[in-house]
PDB file of N, CA and C in Angstrom:
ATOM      1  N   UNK A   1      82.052  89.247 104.265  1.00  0.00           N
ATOM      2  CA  UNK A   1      83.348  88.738 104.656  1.00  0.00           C
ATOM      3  C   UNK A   1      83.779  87.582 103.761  1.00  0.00           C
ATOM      4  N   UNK A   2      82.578  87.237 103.404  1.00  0.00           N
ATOM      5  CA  UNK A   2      83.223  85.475 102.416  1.00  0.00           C
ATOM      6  C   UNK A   2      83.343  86.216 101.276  1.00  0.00           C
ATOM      7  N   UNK A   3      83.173  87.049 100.497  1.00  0.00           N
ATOM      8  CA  UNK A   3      83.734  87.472  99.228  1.00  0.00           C
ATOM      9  C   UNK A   3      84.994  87.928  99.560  1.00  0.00           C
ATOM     10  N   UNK A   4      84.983  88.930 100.700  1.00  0.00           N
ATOM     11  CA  UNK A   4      86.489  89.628 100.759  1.00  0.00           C
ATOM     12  C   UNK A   4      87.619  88.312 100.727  1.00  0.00           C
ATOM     13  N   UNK A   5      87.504  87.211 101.613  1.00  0.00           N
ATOM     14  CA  UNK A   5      88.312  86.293 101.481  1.00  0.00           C
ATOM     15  C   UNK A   5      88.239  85.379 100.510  1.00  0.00           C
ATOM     16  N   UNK A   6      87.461  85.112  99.388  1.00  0.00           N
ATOM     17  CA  UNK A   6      87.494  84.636  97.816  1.00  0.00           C
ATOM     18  C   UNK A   6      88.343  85.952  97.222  1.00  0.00           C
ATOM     19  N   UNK A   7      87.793  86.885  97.428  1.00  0.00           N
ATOM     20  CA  UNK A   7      88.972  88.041  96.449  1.00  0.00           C
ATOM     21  C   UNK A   7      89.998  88.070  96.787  1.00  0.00           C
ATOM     22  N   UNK A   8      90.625  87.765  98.036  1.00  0.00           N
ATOM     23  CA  UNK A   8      92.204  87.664  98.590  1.00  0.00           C
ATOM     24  C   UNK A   8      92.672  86.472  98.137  1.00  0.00           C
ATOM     25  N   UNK A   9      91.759  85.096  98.214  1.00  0.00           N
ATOM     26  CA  UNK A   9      92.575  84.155  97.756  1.00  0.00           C
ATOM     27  C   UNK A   9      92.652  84.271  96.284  1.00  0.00           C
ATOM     28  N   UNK A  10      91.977  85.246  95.356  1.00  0.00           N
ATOM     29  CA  UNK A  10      92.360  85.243  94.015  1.00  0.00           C
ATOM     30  C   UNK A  10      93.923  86.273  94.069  1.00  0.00           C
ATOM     31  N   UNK A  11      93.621  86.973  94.758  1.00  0.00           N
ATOM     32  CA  UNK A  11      94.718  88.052  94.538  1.00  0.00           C
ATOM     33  C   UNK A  11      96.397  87.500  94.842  1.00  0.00           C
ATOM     34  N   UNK A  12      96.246  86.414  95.976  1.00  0.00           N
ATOM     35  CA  UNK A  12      97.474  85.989  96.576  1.00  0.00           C
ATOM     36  C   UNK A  12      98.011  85.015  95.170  1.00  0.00           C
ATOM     37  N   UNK A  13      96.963  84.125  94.378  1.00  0.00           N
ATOM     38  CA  UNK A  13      97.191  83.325  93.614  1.00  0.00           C
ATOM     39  C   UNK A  13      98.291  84.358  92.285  1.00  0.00           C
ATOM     40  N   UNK A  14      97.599  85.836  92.392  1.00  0.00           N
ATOM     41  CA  UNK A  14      97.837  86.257  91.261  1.00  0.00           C
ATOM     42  C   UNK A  14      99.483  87.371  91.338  1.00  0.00           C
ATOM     43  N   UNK A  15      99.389  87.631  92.605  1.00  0.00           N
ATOM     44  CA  UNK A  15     100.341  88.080  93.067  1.00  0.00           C
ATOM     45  C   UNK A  15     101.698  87.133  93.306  1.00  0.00           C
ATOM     46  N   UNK A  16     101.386  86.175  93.373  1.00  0.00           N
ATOM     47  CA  UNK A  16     102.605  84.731  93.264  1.00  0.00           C
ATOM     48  C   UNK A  16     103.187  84.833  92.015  1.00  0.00           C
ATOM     49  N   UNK A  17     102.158  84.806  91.120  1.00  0.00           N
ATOM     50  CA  UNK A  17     102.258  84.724  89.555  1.00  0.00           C
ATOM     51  C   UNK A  17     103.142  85.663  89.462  1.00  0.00           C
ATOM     52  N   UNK A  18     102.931  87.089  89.750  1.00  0.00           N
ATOM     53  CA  UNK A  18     103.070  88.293  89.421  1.00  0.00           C
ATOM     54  C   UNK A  18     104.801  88.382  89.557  1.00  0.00           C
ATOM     55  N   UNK A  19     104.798  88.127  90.759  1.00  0.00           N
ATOM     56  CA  UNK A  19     106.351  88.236  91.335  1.00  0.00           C
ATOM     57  C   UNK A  19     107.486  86.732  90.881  1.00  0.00           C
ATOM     58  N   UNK A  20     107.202  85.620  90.564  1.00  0.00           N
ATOM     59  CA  UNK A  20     107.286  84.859  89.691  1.00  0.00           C
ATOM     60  C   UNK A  20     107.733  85.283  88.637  1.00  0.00           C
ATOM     61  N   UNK A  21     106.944  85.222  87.577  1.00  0.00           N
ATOM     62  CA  UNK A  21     107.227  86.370  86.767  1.00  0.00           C
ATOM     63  C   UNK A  21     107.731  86.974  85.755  1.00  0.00           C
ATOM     64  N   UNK A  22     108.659  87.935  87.242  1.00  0.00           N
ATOM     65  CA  UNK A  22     109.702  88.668  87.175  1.00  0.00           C
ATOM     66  C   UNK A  22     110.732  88.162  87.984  1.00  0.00           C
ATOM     67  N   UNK A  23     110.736  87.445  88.528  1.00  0.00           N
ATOM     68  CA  UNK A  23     111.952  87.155  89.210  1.00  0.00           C
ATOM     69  C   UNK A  23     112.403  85.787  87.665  1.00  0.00           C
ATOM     70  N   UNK A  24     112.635  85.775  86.986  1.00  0.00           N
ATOM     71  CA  UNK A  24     112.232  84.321  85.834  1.00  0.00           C
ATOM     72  C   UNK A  24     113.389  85.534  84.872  1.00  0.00           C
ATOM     73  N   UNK A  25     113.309  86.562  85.022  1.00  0.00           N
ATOM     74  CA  UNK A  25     114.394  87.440  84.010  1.00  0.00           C
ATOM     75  C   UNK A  25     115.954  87.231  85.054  1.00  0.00           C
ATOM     76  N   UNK A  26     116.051  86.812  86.049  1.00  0.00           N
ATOM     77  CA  UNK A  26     117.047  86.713  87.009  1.00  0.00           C
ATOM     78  C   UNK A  26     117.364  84.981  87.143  1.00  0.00           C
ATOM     79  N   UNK A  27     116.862  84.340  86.367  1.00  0.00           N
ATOM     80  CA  UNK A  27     116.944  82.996  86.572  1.00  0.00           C
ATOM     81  C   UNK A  27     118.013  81.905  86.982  1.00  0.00           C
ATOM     82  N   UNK A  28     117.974  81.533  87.712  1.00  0.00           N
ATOM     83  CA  UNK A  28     119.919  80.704  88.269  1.00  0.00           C
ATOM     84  C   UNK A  28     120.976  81.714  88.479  1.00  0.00           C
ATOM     85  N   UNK A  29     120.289  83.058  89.206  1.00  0.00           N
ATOM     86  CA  UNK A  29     121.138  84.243  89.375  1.00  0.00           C
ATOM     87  C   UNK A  29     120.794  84.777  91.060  1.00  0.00           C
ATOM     88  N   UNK A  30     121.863  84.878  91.250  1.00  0.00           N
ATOM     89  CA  UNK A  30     121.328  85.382  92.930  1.00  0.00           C
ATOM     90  C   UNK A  30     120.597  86.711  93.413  1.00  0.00           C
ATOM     91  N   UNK A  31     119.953  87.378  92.103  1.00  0.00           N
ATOM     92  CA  UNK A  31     118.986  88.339  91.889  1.00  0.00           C
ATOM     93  C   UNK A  31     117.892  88.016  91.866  1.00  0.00           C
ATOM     94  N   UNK A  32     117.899  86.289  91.605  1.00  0.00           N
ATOM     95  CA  UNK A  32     116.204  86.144  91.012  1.00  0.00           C
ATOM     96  C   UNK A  32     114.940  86.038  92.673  1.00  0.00           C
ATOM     97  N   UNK A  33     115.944  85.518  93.558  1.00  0.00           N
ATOM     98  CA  UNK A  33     115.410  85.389  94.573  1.00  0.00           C
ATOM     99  C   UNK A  33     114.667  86.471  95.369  1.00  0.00           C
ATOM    100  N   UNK A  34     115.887  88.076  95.602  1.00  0.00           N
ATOM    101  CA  UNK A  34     115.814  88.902  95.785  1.00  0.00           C
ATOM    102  C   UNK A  34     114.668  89.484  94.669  1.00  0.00           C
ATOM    103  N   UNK A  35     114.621  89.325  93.587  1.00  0.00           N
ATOM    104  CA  UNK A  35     113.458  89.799  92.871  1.00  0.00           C
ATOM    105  C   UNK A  35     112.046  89.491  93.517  1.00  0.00           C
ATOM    106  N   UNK A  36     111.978  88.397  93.309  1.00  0.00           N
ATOM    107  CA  UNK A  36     110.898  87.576  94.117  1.00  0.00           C
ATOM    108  C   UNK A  36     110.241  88.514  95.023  1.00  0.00           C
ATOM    109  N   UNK A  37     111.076  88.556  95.982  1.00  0.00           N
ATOM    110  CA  UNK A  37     110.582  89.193  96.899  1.00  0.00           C
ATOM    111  C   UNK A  37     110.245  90.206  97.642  1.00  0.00           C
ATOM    112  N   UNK A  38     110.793  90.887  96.471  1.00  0.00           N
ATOM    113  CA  UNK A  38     110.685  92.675  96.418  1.00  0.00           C
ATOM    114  C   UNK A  38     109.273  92.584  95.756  1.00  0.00           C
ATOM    115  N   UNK A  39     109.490  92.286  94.843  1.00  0.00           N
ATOM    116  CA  UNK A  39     107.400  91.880  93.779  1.00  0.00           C
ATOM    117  C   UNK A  39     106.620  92.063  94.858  1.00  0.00           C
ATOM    118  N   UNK A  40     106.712  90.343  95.833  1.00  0.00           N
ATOM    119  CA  UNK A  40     105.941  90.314  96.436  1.00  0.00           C
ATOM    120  C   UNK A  40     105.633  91.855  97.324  1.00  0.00           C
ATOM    121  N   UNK A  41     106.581  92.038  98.471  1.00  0.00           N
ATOM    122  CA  UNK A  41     106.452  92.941  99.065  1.00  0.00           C
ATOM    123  C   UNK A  41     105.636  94.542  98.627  1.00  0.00           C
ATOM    124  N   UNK A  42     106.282  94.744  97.299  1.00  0.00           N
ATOM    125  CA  UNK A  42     105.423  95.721  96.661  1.00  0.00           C
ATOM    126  C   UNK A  42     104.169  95.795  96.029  1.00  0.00           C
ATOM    127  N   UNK A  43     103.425  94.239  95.981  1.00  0.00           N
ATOM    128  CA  UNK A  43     102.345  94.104  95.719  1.00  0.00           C
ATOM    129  C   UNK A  43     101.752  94.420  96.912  1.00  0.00           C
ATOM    130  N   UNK A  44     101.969  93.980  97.718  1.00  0.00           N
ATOM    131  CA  UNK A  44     101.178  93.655  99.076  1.00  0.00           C
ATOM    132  C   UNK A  44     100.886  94.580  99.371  1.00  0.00           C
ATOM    133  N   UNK A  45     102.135  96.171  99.786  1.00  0.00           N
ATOM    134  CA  UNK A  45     102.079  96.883 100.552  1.00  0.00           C
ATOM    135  C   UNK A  45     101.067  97.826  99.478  1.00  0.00           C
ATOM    136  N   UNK A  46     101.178  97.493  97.958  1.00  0.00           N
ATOM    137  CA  UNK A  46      99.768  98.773  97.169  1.00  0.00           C
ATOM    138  C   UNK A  46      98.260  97.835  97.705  1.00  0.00           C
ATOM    139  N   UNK A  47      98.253  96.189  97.819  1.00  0.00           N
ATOM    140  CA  UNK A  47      96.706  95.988  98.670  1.00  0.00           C
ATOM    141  C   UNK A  47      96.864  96.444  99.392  1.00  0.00           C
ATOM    142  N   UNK A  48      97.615  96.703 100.761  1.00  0.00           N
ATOM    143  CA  UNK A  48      96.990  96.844 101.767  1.00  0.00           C
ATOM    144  C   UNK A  48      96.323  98.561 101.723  1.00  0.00           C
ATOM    145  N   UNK A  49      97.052  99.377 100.993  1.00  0.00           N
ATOM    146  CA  UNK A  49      96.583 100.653 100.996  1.00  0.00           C
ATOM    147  C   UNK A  49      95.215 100.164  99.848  1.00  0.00           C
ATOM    148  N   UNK A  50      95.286  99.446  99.172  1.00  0.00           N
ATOM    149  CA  UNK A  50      93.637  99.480  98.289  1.00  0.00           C
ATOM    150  C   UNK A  50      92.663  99.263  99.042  1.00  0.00           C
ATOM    151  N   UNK A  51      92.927  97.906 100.225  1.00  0.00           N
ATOM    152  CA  UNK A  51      91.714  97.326 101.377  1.00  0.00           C
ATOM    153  C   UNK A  51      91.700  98.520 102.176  1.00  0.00           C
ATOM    154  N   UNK A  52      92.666  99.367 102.819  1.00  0.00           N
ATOM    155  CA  UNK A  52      92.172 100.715 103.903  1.00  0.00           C
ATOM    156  C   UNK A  52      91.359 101.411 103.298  1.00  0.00           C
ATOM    157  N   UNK A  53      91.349 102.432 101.733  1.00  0.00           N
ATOM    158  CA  UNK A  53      90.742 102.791 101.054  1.00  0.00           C
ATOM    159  C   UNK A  53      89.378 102.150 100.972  1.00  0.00           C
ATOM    160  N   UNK A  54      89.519 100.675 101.056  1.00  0.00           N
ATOM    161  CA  UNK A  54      87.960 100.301 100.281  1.00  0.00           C
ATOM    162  C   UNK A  54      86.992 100.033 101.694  1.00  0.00           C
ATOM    163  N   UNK A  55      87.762  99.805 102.562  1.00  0.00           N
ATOM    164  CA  UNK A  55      87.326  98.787 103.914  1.00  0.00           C
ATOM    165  C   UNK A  55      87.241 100.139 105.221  1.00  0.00           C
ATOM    166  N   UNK A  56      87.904 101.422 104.658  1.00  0.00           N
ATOM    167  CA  UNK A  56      88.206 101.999 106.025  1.00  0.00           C
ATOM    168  C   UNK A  56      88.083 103.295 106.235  1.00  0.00           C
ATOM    169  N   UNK A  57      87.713 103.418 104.718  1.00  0.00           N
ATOM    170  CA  UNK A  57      87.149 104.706 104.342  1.00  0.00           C
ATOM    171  C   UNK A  57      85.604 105.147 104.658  1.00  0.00           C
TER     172      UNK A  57
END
């Protein structure tokens, strides 16, 4: 359990980055926000199908 939650807190760090980014091509634009947070969302929702796969399989 303590690795799984060291590998999430790397992933959240990297997934910030990730969606960051890309929202940075939308910059002082009322897209960049909405970018943001589409990233995020679409990162998340491919972990959570990687952790069912790895955790539930």
């Amino acid at each position: 359990m303590d690795l799984l939650r060291e590998e999430q807190r790397l992933w959240i760090t990297t997934r910030d980055e990730t969606a960051l980014e890309a929202s940075l091509k939308y910059k002082g634009g009322t897209q960049e926000h909405l970018e943001y947070v589409a990233v995020l969302a679409n990162l998340t929702e491919e972990r959570c199908y990687e952790l069912v796969e790895e955790y539930l399989s």
